[in-house]
PDB file of N, CA and C in Angstrom:
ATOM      1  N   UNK A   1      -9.849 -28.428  20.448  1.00  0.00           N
ATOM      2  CA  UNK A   1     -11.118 -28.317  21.131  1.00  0.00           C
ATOM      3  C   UNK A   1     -12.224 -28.435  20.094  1.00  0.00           C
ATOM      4  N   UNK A   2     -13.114 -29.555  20.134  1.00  0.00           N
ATOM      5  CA  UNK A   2     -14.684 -29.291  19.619  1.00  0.00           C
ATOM      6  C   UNK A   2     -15.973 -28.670  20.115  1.00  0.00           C
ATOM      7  N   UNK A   3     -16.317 -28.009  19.249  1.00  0.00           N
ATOM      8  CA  UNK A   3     -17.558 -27.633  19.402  1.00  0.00           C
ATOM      9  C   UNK A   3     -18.700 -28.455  19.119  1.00  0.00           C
ATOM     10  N   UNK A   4     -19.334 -28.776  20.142  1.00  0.00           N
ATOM     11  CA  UNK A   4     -20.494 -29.690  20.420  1.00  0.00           C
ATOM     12  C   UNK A   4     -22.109 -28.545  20.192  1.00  0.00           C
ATOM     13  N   UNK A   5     -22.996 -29.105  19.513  1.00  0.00           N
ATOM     14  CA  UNK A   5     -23.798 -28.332  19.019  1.00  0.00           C
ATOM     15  C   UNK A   5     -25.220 -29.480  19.421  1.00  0.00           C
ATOM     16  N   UNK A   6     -26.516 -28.749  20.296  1.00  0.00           N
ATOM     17  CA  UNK A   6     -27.432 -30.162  20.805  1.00  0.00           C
ATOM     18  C   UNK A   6     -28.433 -29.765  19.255  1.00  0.00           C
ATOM     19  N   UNK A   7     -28.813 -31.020  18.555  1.00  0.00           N
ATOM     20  CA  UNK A   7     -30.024 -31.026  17.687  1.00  0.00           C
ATOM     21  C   UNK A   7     -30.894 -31.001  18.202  1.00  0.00           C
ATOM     22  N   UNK A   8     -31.368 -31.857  18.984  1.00  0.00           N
ATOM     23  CA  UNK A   8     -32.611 -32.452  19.701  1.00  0.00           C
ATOM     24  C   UNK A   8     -32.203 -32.824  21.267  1.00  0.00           C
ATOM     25  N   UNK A   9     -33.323 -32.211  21.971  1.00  0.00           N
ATOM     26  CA  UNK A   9     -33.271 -33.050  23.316  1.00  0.00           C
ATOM     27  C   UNK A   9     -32.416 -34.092  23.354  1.00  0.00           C
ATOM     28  N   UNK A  10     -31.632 -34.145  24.031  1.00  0.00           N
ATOM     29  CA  UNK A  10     -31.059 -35.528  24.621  1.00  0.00           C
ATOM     30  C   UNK A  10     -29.482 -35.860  23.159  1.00  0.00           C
ATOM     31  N   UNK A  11     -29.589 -35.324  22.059  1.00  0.00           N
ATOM     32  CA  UNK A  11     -28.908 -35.419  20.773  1.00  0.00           C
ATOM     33  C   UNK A  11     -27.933 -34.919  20.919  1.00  0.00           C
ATOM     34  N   UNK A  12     -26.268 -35.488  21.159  1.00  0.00           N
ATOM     35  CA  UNK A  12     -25.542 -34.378  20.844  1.00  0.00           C
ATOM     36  C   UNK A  12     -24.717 -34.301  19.165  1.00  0.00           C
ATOM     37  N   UNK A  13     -24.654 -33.048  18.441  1.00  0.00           N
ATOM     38  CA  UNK A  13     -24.093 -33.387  17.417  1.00  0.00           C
ATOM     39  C   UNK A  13     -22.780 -32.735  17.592  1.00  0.00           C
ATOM     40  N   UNK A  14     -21.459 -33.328  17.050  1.00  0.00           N
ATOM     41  CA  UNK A  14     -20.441 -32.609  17.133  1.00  0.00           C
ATOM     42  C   UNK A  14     -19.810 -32.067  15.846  1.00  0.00           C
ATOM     43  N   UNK A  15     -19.179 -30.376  16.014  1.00  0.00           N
ATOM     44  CA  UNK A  15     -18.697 -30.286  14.990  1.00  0.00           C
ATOM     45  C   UNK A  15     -17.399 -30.773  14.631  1.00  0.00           C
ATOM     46  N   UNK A  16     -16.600 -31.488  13.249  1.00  0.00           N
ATOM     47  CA  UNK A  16     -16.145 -32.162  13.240  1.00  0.00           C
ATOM     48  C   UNK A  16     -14.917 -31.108  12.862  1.00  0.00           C
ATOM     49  N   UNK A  17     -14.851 -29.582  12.573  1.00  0.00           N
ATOM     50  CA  UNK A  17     -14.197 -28.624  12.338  1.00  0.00           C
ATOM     51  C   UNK A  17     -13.406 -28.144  13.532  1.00  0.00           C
ATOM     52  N   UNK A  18     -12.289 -28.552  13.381  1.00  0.00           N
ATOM     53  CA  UNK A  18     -11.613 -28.273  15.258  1.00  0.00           C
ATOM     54  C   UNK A  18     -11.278 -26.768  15.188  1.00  0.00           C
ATOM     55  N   UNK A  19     -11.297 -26.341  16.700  1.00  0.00           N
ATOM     56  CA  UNK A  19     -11.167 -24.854  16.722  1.00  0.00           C
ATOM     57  C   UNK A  19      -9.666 -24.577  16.665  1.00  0.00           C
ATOM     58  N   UNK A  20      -9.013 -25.450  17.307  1.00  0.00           N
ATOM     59  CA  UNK A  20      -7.755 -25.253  16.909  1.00  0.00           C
ATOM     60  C   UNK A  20      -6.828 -25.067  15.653  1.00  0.00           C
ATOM     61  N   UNK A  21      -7.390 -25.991  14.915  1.00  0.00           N
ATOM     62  CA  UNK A  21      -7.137 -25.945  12.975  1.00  0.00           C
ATOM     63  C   UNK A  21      -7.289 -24.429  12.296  1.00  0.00           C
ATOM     64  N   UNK A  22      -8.363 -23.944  12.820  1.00  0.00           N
ATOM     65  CA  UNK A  22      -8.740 -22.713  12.242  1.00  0.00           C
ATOM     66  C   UNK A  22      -7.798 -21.652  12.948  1.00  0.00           C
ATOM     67  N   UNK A  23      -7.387 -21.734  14.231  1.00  0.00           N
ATOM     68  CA  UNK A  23      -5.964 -20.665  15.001  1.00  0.00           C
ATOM     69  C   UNK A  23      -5.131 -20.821  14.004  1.00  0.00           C
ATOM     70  N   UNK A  24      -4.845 -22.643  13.600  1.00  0.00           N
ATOM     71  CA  UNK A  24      -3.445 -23.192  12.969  1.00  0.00           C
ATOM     72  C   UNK A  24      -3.465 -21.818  11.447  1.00  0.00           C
ATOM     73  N   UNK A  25      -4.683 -22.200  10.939  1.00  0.00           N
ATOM     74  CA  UNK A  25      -5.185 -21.881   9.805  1.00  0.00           C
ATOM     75  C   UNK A  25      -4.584 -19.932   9.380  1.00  0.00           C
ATOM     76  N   UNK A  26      -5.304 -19.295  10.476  1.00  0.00           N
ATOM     77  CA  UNK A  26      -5.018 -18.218  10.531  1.00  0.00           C
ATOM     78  C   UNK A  26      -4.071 -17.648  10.963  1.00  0.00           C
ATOM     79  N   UNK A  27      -2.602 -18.260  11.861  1.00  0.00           N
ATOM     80  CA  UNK A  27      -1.487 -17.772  12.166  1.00  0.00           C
ATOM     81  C   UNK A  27      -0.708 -17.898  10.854  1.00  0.00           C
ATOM     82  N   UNK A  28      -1.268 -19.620  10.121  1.00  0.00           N
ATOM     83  CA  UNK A  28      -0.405 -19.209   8.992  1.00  0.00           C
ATOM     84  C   UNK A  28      -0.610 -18.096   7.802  1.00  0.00           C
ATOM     85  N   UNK A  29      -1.984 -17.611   7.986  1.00  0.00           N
ATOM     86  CA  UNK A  29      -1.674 -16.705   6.985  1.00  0.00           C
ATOM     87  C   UNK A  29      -1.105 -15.283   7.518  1.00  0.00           C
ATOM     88  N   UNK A  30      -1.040 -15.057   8.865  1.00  0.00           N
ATOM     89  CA  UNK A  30      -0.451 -13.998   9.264  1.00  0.00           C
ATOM     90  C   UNK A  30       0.854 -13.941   8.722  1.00  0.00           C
ATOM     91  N   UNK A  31       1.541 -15.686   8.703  1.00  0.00           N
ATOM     92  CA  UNK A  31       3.200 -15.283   8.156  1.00  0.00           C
ATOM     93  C   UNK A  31       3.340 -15.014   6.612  1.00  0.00           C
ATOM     94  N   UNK A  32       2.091 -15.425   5.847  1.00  0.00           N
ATOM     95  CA  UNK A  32       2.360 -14.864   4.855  1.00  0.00           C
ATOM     96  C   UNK A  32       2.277 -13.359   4.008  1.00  0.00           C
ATOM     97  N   UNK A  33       1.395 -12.696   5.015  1.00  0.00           N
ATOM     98  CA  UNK A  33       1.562 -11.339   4.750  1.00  0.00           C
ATOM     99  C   UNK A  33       2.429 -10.602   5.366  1.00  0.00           C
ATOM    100  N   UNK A  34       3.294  -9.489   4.477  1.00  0.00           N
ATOM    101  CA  UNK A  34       4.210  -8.748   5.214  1.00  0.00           C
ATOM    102  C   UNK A  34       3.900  -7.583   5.956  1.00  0.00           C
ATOM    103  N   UNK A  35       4.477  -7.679   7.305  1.00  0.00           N
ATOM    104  CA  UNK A  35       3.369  -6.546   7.972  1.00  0.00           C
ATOM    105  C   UNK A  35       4.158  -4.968   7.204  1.00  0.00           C
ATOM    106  N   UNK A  36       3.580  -4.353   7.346  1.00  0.00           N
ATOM    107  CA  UNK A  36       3.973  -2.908   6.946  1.00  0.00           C
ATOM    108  C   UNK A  36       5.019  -1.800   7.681  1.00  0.00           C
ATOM    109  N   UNK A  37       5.819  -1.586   7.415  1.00  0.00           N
ATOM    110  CA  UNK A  37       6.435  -0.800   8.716  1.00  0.00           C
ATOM    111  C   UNK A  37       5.910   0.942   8.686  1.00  0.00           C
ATOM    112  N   UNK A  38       6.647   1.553   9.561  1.00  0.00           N
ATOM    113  CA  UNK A  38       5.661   3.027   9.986  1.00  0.00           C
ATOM    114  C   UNK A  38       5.605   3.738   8.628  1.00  0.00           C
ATOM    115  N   UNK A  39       7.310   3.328   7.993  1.00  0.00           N
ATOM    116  CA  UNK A  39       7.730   4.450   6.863  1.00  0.00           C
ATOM    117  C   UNK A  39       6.585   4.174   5.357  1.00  0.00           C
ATOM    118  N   UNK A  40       6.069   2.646   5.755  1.00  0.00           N
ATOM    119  CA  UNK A  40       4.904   2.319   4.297  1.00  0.00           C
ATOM    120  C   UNK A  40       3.549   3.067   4.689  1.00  0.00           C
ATOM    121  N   UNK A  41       3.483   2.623   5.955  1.00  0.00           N
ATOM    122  CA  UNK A  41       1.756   3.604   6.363  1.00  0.00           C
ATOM    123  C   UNK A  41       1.770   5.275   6.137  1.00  0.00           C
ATOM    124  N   UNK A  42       3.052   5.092   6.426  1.00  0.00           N
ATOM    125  CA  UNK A  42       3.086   6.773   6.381  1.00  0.00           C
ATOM    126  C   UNK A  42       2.732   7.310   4.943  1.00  0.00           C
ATOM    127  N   UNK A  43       3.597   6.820   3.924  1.00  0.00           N
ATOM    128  CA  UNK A  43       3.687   7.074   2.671  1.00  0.00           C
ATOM    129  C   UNK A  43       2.404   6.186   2.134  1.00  0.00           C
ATOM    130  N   UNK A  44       1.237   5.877   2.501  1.00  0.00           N
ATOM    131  CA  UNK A  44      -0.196   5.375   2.299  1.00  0.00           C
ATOM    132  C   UNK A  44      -0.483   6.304   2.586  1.00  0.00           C
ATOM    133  N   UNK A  45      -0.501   6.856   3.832  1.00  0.00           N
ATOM    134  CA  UNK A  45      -1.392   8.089   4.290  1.00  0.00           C
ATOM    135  C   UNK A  45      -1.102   9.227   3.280  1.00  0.00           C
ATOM    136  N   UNK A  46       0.172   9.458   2.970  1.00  0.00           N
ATOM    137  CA  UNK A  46       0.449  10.754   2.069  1.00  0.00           C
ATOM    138  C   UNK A  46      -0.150  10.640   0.941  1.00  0.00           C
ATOM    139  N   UNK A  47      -0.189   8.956   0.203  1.00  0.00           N
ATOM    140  CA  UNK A  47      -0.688   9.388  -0.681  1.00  0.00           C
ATOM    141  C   UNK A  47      -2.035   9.622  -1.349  1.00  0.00           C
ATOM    142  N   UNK A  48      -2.863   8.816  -0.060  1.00  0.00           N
ATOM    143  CA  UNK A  48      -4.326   9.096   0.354  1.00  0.00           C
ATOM    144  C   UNK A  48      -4.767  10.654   0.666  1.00  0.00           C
ATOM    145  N   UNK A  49      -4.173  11.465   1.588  1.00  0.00           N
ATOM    146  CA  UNK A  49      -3.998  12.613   1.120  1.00  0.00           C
ATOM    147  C   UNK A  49      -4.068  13.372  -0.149  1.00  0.00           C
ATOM    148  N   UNK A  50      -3.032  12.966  -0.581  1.00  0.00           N
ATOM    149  CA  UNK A  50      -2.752  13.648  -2.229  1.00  0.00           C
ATOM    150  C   UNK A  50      -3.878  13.154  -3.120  1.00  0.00           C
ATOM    151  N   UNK A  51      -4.551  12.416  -3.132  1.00  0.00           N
ATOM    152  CA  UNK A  51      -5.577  11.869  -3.895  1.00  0.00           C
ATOM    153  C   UNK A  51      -6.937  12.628  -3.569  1.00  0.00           C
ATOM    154  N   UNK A  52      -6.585  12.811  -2.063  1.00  0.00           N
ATOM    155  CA  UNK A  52      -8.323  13.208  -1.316  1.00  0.00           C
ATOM    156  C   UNK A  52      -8.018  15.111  -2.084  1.00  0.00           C
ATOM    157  N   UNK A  53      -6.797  15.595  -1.947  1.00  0.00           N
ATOM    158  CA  UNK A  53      -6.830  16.968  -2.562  1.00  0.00           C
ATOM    159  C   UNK A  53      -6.717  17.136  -3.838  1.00  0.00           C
ATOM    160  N   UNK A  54      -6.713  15.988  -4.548  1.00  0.00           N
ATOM    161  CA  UNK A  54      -6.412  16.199  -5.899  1.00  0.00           C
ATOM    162  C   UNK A  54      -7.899  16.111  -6.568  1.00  0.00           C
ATOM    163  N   UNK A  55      -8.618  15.243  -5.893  1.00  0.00           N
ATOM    164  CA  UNK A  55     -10.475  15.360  -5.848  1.00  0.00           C
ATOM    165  C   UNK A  55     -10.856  16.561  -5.679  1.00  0.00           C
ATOM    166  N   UNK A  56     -10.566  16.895  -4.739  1.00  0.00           N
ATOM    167  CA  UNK A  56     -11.046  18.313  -3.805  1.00  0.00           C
ATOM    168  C   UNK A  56     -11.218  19.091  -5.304  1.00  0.00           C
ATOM    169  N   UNK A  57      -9.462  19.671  -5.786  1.00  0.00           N
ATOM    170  CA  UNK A  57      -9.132  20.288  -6.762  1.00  0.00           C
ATOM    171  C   UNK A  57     -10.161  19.978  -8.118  1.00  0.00           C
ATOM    172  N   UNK A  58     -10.249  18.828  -8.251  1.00  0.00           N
ATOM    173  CA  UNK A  58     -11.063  18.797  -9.849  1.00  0.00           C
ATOM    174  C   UNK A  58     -12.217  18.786  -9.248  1.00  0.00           C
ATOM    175  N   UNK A  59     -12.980  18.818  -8.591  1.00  0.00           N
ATOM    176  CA  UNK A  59     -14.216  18.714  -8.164  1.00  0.00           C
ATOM    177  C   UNK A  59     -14.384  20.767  -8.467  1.00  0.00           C
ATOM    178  N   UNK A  60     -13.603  21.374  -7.649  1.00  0.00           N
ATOM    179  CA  UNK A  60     -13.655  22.709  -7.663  1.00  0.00           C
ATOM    180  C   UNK A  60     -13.490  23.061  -9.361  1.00  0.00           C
ATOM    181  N   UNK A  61     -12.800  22.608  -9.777  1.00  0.00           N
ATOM    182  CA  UNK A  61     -12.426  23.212 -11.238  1.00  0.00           C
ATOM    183  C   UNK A  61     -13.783  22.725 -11.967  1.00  0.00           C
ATOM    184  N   UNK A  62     -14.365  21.371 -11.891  1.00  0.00           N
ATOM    185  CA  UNK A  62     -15.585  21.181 -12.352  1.00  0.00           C
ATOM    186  C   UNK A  62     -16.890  21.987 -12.225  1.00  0.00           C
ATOM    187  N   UNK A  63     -16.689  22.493 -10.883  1.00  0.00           N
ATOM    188  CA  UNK A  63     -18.027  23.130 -10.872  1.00  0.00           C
ATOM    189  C   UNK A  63     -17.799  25.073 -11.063  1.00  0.00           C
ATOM    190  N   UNK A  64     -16.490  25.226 -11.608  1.00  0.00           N
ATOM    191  CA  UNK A  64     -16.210  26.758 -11.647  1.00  0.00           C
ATOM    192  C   UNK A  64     -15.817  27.604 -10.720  1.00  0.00           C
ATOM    193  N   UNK A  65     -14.870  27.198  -9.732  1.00  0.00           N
ATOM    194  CA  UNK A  65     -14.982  27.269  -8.791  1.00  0.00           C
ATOM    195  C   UNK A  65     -13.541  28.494  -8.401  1.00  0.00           C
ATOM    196  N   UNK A  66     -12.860  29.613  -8.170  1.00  0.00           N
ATOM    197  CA  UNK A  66     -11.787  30.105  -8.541  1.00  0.00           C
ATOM    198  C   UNK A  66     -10.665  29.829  -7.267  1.00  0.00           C
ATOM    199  N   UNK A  67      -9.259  29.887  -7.743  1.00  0.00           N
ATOM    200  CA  UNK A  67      -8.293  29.488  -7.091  1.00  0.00           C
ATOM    201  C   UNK A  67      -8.432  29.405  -5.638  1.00  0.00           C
ATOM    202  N   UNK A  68      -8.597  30.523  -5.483  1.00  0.00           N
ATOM    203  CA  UNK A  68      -8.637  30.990  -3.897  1.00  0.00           C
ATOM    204  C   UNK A  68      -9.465  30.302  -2.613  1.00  0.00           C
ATOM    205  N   UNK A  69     -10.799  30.283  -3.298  1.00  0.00           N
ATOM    206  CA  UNK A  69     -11.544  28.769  -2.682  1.00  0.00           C
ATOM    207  C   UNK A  69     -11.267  27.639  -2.386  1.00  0.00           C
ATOM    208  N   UNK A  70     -10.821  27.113  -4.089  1.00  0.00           N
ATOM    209  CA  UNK A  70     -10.019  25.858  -3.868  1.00  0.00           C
ATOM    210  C   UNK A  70      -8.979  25.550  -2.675  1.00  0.00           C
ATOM    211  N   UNK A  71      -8.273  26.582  -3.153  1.00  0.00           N
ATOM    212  CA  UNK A  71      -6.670  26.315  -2.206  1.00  0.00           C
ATOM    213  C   UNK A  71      -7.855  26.420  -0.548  1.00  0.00           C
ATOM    214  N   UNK A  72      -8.188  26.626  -0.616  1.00  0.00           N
ATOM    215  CA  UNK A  72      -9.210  27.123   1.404  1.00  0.00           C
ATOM    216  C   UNK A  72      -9.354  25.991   1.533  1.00  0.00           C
ATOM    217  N   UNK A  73     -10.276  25.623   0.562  1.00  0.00           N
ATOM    218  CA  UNK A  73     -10.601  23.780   0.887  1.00  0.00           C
ATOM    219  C   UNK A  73      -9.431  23.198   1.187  1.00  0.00           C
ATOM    220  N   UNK A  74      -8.072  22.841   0.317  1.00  0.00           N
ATOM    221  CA  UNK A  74      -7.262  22.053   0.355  1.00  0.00           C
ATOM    222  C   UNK A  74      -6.417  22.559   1.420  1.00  0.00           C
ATOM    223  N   UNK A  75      -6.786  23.407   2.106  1.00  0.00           N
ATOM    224  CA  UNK A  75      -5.090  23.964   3.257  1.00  0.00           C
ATOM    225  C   UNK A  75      -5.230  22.598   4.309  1.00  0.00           C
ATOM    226  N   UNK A  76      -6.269  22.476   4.939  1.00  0.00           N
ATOM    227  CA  UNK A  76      -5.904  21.494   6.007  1.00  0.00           C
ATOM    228  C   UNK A  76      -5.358  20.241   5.441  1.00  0.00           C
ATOM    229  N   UNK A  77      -5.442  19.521   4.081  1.00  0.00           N
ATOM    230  CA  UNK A  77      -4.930  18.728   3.745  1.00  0.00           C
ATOM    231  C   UNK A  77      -3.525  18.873   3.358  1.00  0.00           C
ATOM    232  N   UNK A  78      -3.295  19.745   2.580  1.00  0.00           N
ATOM    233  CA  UNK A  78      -1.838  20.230   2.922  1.00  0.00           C
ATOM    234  C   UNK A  78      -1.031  20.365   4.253  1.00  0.00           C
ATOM    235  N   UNK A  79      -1.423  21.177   5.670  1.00  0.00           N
ATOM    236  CA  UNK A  79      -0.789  21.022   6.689  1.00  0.00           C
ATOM    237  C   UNK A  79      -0.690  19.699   6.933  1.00  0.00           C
ATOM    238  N   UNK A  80      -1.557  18.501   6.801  1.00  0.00           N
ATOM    239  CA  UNK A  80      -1.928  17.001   7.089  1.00  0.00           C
ATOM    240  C   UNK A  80      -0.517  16.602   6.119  1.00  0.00           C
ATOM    241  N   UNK A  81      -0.721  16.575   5.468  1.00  0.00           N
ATOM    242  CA  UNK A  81       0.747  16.350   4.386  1.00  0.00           C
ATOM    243  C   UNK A  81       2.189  16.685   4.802  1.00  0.00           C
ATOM    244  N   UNK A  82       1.579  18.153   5.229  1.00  0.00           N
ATOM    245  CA  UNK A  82       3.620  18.193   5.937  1.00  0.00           C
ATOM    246  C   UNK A  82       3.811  17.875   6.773  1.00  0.00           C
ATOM    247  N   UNK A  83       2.846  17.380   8.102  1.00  0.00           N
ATOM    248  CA  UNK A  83       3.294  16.552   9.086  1.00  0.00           C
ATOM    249  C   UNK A  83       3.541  15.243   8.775  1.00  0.00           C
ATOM    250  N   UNK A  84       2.757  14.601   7.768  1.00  0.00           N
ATOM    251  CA  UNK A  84       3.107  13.366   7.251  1.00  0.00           C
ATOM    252  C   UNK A  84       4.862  13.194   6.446  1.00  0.00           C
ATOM    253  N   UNK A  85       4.741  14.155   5.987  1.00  0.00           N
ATOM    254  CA  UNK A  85       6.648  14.399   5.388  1.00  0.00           C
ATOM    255  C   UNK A  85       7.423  15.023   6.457  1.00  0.00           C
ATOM    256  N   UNK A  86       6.941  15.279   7.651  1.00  0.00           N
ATOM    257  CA  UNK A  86       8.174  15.643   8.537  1.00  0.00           C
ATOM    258  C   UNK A  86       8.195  14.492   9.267  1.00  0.00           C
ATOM    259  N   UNK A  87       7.140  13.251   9.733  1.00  0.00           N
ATOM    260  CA  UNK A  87       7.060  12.019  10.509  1.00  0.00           C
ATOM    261  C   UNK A  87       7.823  10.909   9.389  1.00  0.00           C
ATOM    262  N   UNK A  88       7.410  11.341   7.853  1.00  0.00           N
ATOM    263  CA  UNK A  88       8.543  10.650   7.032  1.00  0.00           C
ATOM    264  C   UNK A  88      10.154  10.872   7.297  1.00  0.00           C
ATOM    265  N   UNK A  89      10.650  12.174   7.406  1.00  0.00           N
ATOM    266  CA  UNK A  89      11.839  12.286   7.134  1.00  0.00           C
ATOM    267  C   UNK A  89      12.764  12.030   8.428  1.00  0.00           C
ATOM    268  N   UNK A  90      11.643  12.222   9.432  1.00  0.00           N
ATOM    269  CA  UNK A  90      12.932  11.364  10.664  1.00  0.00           C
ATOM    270  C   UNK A  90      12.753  10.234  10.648  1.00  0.00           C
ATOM    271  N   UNK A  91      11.842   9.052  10.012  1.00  0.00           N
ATOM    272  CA  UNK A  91      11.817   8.252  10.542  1.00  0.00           C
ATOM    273  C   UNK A  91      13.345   7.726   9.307  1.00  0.00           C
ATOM    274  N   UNK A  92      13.034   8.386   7.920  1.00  0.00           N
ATOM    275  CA  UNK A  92      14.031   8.090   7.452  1.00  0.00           C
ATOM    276  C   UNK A  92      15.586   8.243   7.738  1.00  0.00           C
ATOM    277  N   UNK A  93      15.689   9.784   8.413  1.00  0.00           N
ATOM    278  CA  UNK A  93      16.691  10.174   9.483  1.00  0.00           C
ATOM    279  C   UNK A  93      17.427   9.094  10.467  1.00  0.00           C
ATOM    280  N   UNK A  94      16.236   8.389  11.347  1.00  0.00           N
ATOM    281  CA  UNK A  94      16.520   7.006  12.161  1.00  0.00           C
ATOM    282  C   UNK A  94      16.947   6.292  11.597  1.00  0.00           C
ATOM    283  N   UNK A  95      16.432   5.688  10.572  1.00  0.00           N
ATOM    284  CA  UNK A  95      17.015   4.242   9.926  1.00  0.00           C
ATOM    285  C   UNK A  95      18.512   4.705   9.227  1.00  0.00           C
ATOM    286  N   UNK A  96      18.865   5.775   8.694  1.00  0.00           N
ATOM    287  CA  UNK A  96      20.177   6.162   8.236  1.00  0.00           C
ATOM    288  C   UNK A  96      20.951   5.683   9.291  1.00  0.00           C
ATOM    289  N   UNK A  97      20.608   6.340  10.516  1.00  0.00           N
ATOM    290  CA  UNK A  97      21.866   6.553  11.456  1.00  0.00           C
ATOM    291  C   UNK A  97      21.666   5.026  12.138  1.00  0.00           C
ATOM    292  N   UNK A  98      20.796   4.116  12.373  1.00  0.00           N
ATOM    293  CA  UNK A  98      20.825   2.866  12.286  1.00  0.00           C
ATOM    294  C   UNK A  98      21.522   2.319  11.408  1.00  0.00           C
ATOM    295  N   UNK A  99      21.346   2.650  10.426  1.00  0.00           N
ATOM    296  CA  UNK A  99      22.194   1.631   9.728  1.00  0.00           C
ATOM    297  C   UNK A  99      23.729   2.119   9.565  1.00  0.00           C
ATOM    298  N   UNK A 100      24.315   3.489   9.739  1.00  0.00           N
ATOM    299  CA  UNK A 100      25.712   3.562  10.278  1.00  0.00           C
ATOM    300  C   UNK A 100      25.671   3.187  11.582  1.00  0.00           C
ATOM    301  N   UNK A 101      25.465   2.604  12.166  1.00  0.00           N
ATOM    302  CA  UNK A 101      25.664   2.230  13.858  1.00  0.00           C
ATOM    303  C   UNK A 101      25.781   3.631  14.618  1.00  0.00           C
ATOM    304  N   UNK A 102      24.557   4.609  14.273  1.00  0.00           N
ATOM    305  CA  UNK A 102      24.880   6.087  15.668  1.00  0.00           C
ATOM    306  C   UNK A 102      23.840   5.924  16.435  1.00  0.00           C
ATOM    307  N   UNK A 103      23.184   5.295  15.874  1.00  0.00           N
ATOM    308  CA  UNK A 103      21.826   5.282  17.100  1.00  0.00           C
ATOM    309  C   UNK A 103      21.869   4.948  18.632  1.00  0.00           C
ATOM    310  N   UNK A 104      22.910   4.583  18.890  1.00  0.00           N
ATOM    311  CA  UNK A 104      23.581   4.152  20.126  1.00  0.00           C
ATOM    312  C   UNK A 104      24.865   5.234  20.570  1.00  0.00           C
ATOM    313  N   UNK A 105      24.416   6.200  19.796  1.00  0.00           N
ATOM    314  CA  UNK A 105      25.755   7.509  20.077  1.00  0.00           C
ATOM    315  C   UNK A 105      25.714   7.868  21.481  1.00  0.00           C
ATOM    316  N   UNK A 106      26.555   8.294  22.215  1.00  0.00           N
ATOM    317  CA  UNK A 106      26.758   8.448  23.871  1.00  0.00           C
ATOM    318  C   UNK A 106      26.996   9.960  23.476  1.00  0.00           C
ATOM    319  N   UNK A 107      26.084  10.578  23.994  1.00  0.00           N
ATOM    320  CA  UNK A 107      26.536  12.423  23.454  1.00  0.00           C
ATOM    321  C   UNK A 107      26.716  12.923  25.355  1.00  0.00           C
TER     322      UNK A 107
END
């Protein structure tokens, strides 16, 4: 499909860039990136986490700040963390028993 663009009254100019080329264009780079599966996002998120509390932490130690505070700040990122390592460990759980063939167990 072209896109037709008017210059002037009565003028038509066409673009010579097909819209289709650019779909072509961009499916192929979809195959060249590998999409991510749950167990990589997950372990992004954790370690985005661990980075955002490890700030938290020197930020507190920078400005004099004593344990007890700190750790206050960092608790919700910590609970955020162990749900992220308990959504890690089944998913790792799943793929085990996938890959012994139980995932299809008849209990």
């Amino acid at each position: 499909m072209q896109i037709g663009f008017s210059a002037q009254k009565g003028t038509s100019v066409t673009n010579l860039y097909n819209t289709s080329d650019r779909s072509k264009e961009r499916n192929a780079d979809i195959g060249k990136t590998k999409k991510k599966s749950a167990l990589e996002l997950l372990m992004e998120q954790k370690s985005k986490l661990q980075d955002s509390k490890n700030a938290i932490m020197a930020e507190g130690v920078k400005n004099g700040e004593d344990s007890l505070s700190i750790k206050q700040k960092t608790a919700d990122i910590d609970k955020q963390i162990e749900e992220v390592d308990k959504q890690i460990s089944k998913i790792q759980i799943d793929d085990k028993q996938k890959a012994l063939g139980k995932d299809k167990m008849i209990i």
